[in-house]
Protein backbone atom coordinates (compact mmCIF):
# COMPACT_ATOMS: atom_id res chain seq x y z
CA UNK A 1 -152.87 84.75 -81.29
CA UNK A 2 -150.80 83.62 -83.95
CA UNK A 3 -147.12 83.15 -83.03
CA UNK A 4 -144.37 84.90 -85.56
CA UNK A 5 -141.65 83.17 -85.74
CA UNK A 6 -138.36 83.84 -87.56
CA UNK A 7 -134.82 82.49 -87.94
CA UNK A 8 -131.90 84.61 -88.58
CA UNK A 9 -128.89 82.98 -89.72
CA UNK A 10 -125.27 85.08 -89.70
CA UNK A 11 -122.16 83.99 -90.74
CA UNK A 12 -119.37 86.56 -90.81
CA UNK A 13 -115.55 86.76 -89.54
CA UNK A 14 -114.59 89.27 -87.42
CA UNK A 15 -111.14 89.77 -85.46
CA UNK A 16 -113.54 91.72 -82.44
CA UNK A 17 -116.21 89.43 -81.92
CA UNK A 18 -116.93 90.45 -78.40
CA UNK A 19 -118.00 93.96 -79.96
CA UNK A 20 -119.12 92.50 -82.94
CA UNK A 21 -121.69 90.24 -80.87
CA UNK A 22 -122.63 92.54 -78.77
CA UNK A 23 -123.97 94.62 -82.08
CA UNK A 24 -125.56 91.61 -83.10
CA UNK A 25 -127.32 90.98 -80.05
CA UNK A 26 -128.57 94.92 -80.28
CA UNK A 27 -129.59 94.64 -83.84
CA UNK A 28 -132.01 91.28 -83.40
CA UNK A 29 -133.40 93.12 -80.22
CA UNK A 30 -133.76 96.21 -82.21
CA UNK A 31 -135.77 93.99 -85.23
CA UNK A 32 -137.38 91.68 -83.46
CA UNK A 33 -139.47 94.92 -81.80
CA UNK A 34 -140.22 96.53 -85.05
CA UNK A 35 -141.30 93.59 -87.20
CA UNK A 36 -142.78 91.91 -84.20
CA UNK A 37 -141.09 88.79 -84.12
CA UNK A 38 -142.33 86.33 -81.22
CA UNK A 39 -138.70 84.49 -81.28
CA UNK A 40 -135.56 84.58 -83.12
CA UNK A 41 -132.29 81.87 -82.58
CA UNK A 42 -129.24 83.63 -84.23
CA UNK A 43 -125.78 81.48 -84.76
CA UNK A 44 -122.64 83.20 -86.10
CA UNK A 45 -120.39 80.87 -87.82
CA UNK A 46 -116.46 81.56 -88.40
CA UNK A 47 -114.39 79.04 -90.52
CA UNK A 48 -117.22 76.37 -89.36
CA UNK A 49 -117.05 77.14 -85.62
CA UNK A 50 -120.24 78.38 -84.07
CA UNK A 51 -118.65 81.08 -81.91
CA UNK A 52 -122.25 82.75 -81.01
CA UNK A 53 -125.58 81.07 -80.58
CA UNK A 54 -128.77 82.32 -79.02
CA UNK A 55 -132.37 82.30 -78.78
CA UNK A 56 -134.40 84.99 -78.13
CA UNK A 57 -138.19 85.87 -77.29
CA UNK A 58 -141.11 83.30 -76.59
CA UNK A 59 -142.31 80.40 -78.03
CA UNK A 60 -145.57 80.69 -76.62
CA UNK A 61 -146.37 84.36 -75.88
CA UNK A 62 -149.80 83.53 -74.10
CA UNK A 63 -147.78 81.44 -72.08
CA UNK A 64 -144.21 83.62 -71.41
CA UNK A 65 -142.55 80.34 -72.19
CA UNK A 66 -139.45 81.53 -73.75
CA UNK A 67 -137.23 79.86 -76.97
CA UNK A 68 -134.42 77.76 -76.70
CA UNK A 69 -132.16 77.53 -79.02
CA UNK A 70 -133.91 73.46 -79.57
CA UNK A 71 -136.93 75.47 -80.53
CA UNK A 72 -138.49 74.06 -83.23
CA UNK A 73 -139.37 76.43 -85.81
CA UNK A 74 -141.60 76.78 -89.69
CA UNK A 75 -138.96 77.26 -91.88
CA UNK A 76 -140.88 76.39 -94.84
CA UNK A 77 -139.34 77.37 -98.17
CA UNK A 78 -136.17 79.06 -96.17
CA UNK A 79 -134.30 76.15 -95.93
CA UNK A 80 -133.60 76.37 -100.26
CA UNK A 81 -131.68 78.91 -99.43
CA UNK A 82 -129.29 77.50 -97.00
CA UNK A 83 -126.82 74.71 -98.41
């Protein structure tokens, strides 16, 4: 079985980040169901301070071994985007 692996990257400012995370956390679980995404690590970012970061799923789904956020992932062409 091929493993599907994706990497969500957030940045926002909020003045409720408790809340804010919690619909984060919600949303990935939510996504990661309905696109069938094997693992996920998702780091918000505020004024260059990583103020949530978490992996999600498995790395190896035959397995049950689950991500880490030193996971290493296929980013391929992805990374063009991010400067």
């Amino acid at each position: 079985m091929k493993l599907k692996l994706s990497i969500l990257i957030l940045l926002f400012s909020s003045f409720c980040y408790e809340q804010s995370l919690q619909q984060i956390d919600q949303l990935i679980e939510k996504e990661m169901k309905s696109d069938q995404v094997a693992a996920i690590v998702v780091a918000v970012i505020d004024f260059g301070e990583i103020v949530h970061l978490r992996a999600n799923g498995f790395r190896d789904l035959e397995k049950k071994t689950k991500a880490s956020i030193n996971t290493p992932f296929h980013i391929a062409s992805v990374s063009k985007t991010v400067l």
